[in-house]
C-alpha atoms as a PDB file:
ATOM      1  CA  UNK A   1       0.000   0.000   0.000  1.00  0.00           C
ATOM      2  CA  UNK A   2       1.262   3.283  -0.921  1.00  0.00           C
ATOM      3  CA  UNK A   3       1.815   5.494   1.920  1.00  0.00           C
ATOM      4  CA  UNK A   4       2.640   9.249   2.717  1.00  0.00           C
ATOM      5  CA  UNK A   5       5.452  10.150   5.431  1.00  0.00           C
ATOM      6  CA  UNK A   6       5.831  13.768   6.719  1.00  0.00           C
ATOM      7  CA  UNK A   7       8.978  14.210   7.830  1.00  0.00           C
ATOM      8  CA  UNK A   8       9.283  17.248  11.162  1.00  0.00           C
ATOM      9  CA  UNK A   9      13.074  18.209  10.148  1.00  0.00           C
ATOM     10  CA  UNK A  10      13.916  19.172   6.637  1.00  0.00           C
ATOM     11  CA  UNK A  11      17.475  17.757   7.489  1.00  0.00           C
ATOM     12  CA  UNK A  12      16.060  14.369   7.757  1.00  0.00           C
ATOM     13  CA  UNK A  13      13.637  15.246   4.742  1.00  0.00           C
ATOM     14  CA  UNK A  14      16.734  15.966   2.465  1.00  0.00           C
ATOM     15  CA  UNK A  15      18.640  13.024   3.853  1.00  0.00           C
ATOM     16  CA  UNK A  16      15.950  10.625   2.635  1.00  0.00           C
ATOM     17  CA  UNK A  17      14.572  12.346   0.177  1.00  0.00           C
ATOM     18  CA  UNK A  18      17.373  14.450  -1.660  1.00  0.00           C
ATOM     19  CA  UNK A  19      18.922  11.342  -4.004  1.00  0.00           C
ATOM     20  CA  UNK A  20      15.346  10.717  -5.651  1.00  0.00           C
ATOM     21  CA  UNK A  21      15.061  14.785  -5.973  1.00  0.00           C
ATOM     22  CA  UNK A  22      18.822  15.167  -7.645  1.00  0.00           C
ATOM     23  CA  UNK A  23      18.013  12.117 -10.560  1.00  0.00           C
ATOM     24  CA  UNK A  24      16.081  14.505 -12.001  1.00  0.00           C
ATOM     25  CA  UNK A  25      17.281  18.055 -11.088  1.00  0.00           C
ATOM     26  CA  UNK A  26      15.839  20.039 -13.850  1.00  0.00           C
ATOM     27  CA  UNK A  27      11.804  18.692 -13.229  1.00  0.00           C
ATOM     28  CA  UNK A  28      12.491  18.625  -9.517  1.00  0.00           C
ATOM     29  CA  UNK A  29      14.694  22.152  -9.250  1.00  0.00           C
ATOM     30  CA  UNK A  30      11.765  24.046  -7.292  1.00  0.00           C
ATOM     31  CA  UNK A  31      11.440  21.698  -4.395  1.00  0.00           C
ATOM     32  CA  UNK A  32      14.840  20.643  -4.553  1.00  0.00           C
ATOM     33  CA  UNK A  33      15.718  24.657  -4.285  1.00  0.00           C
ATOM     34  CA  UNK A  34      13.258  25.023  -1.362  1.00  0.00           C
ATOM     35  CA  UNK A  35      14.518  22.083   0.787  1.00  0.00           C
ATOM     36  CA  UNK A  36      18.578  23.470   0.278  1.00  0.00           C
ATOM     37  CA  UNK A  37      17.705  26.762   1.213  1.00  0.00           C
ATOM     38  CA  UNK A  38      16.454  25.926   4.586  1.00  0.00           C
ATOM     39  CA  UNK A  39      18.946  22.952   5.324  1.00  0.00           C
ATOM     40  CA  UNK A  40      22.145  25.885   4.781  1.00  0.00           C
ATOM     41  CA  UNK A  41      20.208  28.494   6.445  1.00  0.00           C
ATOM     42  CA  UNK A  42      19.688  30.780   3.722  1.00  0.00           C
ATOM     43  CA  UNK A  43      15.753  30.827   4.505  1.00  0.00           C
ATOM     44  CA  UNK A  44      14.289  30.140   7.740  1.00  0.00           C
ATOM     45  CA  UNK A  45      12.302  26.947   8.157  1.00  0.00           C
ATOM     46  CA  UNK A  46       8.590  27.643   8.244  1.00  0.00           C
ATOM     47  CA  UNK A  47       7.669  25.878  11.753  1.00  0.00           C
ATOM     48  CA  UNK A  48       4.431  24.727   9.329  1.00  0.00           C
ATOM     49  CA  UNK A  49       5.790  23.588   6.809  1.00  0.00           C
ATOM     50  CA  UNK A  50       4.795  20.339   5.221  1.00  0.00           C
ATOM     51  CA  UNK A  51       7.577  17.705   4.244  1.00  0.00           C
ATOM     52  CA  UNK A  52       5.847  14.437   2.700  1.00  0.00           C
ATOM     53  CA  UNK A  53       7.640  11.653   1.092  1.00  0.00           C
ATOM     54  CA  UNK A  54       5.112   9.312  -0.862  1.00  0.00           C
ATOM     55  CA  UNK A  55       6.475   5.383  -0.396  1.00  0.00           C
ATOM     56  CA  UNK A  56       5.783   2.128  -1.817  1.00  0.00           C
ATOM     57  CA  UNK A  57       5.563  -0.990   0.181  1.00  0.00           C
ATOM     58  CA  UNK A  58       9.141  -1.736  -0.456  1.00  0.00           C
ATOM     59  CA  UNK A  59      10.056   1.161   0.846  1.00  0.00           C
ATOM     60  CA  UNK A  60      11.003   2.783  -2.479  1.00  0.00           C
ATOM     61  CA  UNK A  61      10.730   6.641  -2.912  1.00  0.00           C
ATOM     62  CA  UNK A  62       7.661   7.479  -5.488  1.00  0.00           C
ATOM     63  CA  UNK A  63       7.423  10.930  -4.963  1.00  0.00           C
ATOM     64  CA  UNK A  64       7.488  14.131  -2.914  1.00  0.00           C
ATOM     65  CA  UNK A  65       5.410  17.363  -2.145  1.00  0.00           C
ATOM     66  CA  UNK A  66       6.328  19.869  -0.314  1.00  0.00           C
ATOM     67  CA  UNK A  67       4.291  23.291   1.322  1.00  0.00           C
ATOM     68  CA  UNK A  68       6.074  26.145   2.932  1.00  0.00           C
ATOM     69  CA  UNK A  69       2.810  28.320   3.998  1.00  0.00           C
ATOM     70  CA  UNK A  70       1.856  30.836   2.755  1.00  0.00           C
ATOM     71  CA  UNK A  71       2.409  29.048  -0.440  1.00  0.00           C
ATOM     72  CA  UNK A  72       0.608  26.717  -2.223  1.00  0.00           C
ATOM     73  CA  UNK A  73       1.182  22.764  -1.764  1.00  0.00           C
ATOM     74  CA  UNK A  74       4.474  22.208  -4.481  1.00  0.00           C
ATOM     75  CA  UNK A  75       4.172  18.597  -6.118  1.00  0.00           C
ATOM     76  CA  UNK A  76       6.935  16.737  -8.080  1.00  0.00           C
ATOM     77  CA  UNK A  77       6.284  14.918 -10.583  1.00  0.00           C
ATOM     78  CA  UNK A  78       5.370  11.600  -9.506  1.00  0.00           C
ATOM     79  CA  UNK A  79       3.424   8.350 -11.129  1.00  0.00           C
ATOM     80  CA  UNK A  80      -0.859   8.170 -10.439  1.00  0.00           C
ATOM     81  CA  UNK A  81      -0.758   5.981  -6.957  1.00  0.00           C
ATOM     82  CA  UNK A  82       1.549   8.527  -5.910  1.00  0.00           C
ATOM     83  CA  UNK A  83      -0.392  11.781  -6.458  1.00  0.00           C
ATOM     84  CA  UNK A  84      -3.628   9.770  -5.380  1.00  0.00           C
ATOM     85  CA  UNK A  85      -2.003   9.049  -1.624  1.00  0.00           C
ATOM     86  CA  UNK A  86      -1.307  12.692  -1.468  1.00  0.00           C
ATOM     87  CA  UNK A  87      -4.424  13.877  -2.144  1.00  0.00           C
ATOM     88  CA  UNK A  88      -5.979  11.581   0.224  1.00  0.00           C
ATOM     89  CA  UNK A  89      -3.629  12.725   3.097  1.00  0.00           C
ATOM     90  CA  UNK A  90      -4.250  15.957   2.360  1.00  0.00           C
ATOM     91  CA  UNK A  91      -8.424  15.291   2.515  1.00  0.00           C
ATOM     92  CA  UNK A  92      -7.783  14.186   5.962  1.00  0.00           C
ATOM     93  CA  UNK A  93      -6.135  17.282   6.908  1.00  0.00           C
ATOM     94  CA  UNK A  94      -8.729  19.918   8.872  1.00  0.00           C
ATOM     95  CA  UNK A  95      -7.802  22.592   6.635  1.00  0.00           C
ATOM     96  CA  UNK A  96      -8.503  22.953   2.950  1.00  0.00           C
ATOM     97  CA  UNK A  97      -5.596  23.971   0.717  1.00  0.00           C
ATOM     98  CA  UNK A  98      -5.985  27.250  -1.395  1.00  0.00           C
ATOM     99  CA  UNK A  99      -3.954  26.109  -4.106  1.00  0.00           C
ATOM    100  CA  UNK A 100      -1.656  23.950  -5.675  1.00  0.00           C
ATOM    101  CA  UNK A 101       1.918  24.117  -7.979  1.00  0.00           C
ATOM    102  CA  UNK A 102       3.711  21.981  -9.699  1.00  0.00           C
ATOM    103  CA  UNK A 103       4.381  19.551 -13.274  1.00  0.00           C
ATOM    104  CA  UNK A 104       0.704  18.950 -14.701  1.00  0.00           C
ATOM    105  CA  UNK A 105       1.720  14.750 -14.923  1.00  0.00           C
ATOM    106  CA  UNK A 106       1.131  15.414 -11.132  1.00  0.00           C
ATOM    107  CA  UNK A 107      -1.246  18.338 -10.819  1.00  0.00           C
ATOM    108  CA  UNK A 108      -3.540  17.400 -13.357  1.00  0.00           C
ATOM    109  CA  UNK A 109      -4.709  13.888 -11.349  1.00  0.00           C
ATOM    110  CA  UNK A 110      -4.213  15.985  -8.089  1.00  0.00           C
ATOM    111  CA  UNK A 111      -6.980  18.911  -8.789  1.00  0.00           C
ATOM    112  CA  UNK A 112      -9.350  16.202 -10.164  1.00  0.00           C
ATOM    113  CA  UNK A 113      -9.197  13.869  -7.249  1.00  0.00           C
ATOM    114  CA  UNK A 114      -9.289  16.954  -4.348  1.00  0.00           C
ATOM    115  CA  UNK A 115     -11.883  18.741  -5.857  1.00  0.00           C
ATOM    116  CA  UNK A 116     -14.286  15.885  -6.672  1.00  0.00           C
ATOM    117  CA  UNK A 117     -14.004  14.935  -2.731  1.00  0.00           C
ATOM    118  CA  UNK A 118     -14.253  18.886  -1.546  1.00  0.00           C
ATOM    119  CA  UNK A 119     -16.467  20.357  -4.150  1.00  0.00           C
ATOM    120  CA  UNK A 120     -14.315  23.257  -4.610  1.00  0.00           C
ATOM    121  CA  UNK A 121     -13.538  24.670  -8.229  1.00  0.00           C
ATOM    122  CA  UNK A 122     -10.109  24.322  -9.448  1.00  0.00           C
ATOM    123  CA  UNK A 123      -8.779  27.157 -11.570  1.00  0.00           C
ATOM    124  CA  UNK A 124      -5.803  26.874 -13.677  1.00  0.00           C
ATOM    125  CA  UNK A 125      -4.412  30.399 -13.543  1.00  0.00           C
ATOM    126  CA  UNK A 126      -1.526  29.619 -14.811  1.00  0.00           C
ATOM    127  CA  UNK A 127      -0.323  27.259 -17.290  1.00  0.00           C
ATOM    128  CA  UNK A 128       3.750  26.878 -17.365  1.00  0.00           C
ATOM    129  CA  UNK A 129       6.686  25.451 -19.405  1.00  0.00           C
ATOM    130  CA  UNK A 130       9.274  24.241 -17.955  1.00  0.00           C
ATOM    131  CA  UNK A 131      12.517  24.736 -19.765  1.00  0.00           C
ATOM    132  CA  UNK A 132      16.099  23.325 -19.394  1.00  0.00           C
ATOM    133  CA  UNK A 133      19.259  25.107 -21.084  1.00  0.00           C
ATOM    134  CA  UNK A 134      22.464  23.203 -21.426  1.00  0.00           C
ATOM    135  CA  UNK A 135      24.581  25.807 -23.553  1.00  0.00           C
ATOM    136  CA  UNK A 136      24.149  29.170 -24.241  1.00  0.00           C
ATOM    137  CA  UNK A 137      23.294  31.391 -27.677  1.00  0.00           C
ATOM    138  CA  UNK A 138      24.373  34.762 -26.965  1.00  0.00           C
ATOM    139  CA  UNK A 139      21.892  37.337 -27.853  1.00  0.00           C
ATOM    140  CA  UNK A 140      22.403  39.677 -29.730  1.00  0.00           C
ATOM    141  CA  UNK A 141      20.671  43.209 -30.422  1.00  0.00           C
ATOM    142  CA  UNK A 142      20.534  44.554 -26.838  1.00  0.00           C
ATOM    143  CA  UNK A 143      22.827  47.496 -26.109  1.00  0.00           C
ATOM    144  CA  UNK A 144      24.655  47.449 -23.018  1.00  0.00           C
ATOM    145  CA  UNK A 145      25.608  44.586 -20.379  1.00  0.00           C
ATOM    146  CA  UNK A 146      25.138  42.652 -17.107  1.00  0.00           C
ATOM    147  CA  UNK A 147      26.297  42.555 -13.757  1.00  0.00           C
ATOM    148  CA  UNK A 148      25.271  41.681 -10.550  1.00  0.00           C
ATOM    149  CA  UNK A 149      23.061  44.474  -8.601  1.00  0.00           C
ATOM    150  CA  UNK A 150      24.912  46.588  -6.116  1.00  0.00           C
ATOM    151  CA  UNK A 151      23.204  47.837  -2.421  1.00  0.00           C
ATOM    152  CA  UNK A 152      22.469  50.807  -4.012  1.00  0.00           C
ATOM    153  CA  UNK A 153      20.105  49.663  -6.329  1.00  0.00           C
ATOM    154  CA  UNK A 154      18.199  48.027  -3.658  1.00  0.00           C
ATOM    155  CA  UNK A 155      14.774  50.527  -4.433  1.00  0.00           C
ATOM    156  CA  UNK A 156      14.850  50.573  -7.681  1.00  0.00           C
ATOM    157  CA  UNK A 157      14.673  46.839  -7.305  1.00  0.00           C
ATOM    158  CA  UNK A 158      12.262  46.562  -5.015  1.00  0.00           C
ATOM    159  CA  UNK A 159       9.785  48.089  -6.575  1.00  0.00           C
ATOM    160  CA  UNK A 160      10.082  46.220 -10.047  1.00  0.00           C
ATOM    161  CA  UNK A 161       9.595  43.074  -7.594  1.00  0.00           C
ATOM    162  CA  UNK A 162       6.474  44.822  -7.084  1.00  0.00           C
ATOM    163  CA  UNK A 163       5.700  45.472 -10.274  1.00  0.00           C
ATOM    164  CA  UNK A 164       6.911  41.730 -11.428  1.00  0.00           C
ATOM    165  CA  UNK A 165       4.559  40.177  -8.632  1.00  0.00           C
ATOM    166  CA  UNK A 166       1.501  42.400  -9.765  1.00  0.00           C
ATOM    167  CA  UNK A 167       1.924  41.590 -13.043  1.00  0.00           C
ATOM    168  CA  UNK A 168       2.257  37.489 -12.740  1.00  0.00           C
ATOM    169  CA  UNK A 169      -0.331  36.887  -9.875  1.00  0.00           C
ATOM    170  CA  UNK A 170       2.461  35.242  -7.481  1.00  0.00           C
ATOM    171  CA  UNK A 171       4.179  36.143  -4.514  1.00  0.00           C
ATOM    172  CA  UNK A 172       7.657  37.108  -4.733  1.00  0.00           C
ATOM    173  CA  UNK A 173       9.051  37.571  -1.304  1.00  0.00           C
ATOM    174  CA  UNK A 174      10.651  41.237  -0.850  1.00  0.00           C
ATOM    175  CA  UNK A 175      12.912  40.584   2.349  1.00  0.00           C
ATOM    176  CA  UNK A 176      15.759  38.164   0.835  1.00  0.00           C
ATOM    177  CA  UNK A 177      16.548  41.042  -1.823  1.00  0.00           C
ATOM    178  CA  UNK A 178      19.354  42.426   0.131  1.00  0.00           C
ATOM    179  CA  UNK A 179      20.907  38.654   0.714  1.00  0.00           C
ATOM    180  CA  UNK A 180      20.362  38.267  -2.887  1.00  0.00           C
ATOM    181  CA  UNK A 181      22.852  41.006  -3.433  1.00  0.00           C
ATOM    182  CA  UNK A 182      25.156  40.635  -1.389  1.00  0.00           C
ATOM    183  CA  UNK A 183      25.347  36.829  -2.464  1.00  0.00           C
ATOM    184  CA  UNK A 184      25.978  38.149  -5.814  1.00  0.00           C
ATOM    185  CA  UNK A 185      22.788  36.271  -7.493  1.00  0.00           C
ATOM    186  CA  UNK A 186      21.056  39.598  -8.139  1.00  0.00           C
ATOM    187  CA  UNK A 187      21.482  40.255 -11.718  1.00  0.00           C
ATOM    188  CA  UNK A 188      20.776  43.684 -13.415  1.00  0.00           C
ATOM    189  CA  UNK A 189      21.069  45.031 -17.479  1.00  0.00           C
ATOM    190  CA  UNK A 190      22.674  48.239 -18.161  1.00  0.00           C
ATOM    191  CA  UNK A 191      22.263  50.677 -20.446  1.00  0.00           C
ATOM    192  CA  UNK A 192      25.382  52.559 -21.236  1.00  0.00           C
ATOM    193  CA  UNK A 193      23.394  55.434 -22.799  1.00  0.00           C
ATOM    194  CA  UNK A 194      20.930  55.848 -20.339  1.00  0.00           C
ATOM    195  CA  UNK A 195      22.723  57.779 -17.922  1.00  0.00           C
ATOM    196  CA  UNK A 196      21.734  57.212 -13.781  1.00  0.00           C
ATOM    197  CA  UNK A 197      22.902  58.824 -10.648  1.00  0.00           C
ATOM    198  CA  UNK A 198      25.767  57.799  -8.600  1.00  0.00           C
ATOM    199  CA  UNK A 199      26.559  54.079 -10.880  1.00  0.00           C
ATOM    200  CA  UNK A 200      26.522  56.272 -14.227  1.00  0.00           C
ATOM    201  CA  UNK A 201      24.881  53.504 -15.651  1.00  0.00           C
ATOM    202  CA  UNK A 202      21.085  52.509 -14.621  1.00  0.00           C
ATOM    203  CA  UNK A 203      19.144  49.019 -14.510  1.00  0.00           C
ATOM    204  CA  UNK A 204      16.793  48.238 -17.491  1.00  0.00           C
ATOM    205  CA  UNK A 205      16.113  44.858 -16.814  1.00  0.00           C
ATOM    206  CA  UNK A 206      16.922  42.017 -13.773  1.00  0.00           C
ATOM    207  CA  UNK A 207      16.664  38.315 -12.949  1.00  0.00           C
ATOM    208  CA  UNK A 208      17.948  36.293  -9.708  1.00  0.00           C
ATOM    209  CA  UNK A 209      19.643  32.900 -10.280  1.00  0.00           C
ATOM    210  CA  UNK A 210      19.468  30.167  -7.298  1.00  0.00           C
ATOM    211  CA  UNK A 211      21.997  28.151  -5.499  1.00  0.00           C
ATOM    212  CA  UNK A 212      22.875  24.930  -7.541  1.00  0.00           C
ATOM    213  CA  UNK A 213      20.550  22.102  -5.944  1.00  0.00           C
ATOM    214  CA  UNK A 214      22.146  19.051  -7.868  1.00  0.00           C
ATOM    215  CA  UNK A 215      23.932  20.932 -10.536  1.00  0.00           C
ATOM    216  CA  UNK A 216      21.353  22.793 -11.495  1.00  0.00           C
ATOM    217  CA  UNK A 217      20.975  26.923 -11.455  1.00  0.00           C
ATOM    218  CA  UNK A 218      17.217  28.176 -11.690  1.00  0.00           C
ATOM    219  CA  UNK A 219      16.683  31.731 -13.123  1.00  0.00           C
ATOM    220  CA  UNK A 220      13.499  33.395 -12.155  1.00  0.00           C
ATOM    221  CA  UNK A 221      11.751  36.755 -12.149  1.00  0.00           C
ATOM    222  CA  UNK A 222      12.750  38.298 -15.383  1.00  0.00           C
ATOM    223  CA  UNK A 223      11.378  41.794 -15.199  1.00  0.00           C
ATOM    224  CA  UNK A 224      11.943  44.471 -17.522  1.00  0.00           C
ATOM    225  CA  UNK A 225       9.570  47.300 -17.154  1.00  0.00           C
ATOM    226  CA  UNK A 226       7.332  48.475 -19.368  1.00  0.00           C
ATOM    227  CA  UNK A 227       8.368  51.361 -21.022  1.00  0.00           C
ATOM    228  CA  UNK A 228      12.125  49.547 -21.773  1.00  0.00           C
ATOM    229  CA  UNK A 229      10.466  46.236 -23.532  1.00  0.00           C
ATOM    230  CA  UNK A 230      11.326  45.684 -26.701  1.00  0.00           C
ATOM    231  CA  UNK A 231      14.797  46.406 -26.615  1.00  0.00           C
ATOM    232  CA  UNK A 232      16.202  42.963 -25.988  1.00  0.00           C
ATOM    233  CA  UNK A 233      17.420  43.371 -22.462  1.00  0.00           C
ATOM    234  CA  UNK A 234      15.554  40.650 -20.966  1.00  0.00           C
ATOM    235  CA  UNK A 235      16.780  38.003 -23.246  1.00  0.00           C
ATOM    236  CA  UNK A 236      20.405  39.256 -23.082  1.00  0.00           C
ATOM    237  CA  UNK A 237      20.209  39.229 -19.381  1.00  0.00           C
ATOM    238  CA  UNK A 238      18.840  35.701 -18.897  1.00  0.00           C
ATOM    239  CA  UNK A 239      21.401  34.689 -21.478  1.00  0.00           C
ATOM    240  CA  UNK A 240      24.189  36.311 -19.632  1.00  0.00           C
ATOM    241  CA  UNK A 241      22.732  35.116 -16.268  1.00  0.00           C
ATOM    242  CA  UNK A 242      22.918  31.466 -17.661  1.00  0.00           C
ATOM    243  CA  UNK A 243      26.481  31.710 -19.441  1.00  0.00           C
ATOM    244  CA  UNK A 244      27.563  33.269 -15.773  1.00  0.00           C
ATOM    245  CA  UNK A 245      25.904  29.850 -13.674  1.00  0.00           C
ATOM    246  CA  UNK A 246      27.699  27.951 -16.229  1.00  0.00           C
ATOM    247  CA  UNK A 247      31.055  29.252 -15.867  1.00  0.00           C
ATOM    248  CA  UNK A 248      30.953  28.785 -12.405  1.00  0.00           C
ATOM    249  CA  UNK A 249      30.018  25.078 -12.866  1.00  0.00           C
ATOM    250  CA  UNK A 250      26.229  24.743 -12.925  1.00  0.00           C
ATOM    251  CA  UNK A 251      25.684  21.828 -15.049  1.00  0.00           C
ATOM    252  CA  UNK A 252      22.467  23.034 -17.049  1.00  0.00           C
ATOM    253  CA  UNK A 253      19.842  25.753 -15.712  1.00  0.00           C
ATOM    254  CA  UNK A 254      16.319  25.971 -15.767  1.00  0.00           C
ATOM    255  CA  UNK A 255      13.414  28.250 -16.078  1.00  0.00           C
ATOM    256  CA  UNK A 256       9.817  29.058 -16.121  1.00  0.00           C
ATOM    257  CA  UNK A 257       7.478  30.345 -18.301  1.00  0.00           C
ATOM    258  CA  UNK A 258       4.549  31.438 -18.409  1.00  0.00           C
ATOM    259  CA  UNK A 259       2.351  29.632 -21.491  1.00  0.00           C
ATOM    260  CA  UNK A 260       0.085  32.787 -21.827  1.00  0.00           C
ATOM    261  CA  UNK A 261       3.306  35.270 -22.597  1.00  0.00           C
ATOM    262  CA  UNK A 262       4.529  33.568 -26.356  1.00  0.00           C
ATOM    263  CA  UNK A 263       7.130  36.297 -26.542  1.00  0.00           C
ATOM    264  CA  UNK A 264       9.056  35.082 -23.235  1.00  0.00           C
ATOM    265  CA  UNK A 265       8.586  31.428 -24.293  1.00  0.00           C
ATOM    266  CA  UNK A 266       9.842  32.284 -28.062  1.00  0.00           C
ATOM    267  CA  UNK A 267      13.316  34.317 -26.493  1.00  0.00           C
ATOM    268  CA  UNK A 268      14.512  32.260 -24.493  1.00  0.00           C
ATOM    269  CA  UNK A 269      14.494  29.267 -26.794  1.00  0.00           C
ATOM    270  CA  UNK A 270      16.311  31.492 -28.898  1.00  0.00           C
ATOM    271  CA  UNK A 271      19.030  31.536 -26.366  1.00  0.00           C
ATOM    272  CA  UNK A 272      19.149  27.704 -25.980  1.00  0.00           C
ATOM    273  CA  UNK A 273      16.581  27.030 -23.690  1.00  0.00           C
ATOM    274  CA  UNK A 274      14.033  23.557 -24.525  1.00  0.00           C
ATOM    275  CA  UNK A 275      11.082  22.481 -23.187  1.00  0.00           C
ATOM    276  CA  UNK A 276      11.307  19.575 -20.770  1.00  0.00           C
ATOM    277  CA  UNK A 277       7.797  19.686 -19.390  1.00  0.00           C
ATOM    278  CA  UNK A 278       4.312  21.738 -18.872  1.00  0.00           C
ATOM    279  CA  UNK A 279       3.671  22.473 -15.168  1.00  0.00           C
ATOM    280  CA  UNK A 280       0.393  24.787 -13.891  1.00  0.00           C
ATOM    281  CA  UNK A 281      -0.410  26.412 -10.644  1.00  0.00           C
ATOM    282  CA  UNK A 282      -3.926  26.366  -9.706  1.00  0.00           C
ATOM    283  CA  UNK A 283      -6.270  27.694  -7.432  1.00  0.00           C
ATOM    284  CA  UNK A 284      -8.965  26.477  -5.081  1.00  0.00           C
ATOM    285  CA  UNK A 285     -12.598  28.434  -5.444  1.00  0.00           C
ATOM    286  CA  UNK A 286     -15.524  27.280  -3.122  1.00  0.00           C
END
C-alpha cells in the first residue's frame, strides 16, 4: 500500500529524500531549491511547513510534495498511486488547501481527485513550461551589459519586484533582496546610454539565479519594465545570467514560463533554452 510520510526536520527530509530529488534536477529544481535553502540556512524553516515523502511498500521513494505556507502545496512529478495518496492525506487534513503548484503529470490527477471529494472549483491560472538550457546562444541586439546588482540599487529593485509580482499573480518575497545582493545572485542590465545617478549607468532589466541544488541553477523573475520592452534586455540578461551559472560550474539551468506570454517562451528558446515539461499552478474556489 502506498503510503505518505511527513517528515518534522527538513534535514532528515533531504537526507531521505534528496537522491530521488537530484536524478532529475531540472523537473524537480523548485522543491529541490526550497529544501537546500532551509537545510544551509539561507531561509528560515517555516515551523508549518509540510515535508511528505510518498512510499511504496518496499520502501522505495515514489514521490514528494512539499508546502512552505503561505504558499501553495508544491508537487513533483510523480506516477498516479503517488499523487492519489497525497491527495488523500491531504483530505484528511482539517484545513482545505488554497492552491496547488507543480508539473501537470502530477497536478492534473491531483486537482481532479481533491476537488471531486471537496467540491471546490479548481482554476488553472496559470499554465507553465518548464525549460532546461544546457549551452548558451548569446543574444544579440541589446545594447549594453550585465552585472550583478549593487546595495544601491536596492529601491529601484524593489519596486520592479512589485511590479513583477503584480503583473504574474504570485508572490515574490521582498525581504531576501538584500541577501540576494550581497550573495551576488542579483542580476541587473545596463544601459550605457541611459545615464543614472551615482553608478553612471542605470538598470533596465533584472533576474535572480538560485543556489545549484544538484547541478542545477534556476533563473526566475525576469522583469523588464514596461516602457524599456522591446529592446532585448531581458533576453540578453537571462542569457548572460545562464552563461555566468555555467562558468561557475552549474551543469544546465532551468526556467519558467509562463504559457500565456509567447514572446518570453519564443526568447529564451532562442538563447538555448528547450522544453522539458508543462507544469500549472492552480487555485482552489468554493
Amino acid at each position: 500500500m502506498t503510503r505518505v510520510y511527513r517528515d518534522e526536520d527538513v534535514t532528515v527530509f533531504r537526507q531521505r529524500a534528496g537522491d530521488w530529488l537530484a536524478a532529475d534536477p531540472v523537473l524537480h529544481a523548485v522543491p529541490a531549491s526550497l529544501v537546500g535553502q532551509r537545510v544551509d540556512g539561507t531561509v528560515p524553516v517555516e515551523p508549518d511547513a509540510w515535508w511528505l515523502r510518498v512510499c511504496a511498500d518496499d520502501g522505495g521513494l515514489l514521490g514528494v510534495a512539499v508546502r512552505t505556507p503561505p504558499h501553495e502545496l508544491l508537487l513533483a512529478a510523480m506516477p498516479a498511486e503517488a499523487v492519489a495518496a497525497v491527495a488523500d492525506w491531504c483530505l484528511a487534513r482539517p484545513a482545505r488547501l488554497g492552491g496547488v503548484v507543480g508539473p501537470r503529470v502530477s497536478g492534473d490527477p491531483f486537482v481532479a481527485r481533491y476537488s471531486a471529494a471537496t467540491g471546490v472549483r479548481a482554476e488553472l491560472w496559470m499554465a507553465q513550461r518548464i525549460y532546461r538550457l544546457d549551452a548558451v546562444t548569446p543574444a544579440a541586439g541589446a545594447r549594453g551589459a550585465a552585472r550583478p546588482a549593487v546595495p544601491a540599487e536596492l529601491p529601484v529593485l524593489s519596486g520592479w519586484v512589485s511590479a513583477f509580482a503584480a503583473e504574474t499573480g504570485t508572490e515574490v518575497p521582498d525581504a531576501r533582496l538584500a541577501e540576494r545582493v550581497a550573495a551576488g545572485r542579483l542580476w541587473v542590465w545596463t544601459d550605457e546610454d541611459r545615464a543614472g545617478t551615482g553608478l553612471g549607468v542605470r538598470p533596465v532589466a533584472m533576474n535572480w539565479t538560485s543556489p545549484p541544488a544538484a547541478g542545477v541553477v534556476r533563473v526566475s523573475a525576469v522583469y523588464t519594465p514596461p516602457e524599456l520592452r522591446g529592446r532585448g534586455y531581458a533576453s540578453a540578461l537571462v542569457a548572460a545570467t545562464s552563461q555566468a551559472a555555467l562558468d561557475a560550474g552549474a551543469a544546465a539551468c532551468t526556467l519558467f514560463t509562463d504559457l500565456a506570454n509567447p514572446t518570453s517562451n519564443a526568447i529564451y528558446q532562442r538563447i538555448g533554452y528547450r522544453p522539458v515539461a508543462d507544469a500549472g499552478r492552480w487555485r482552489f474556489i468554493t
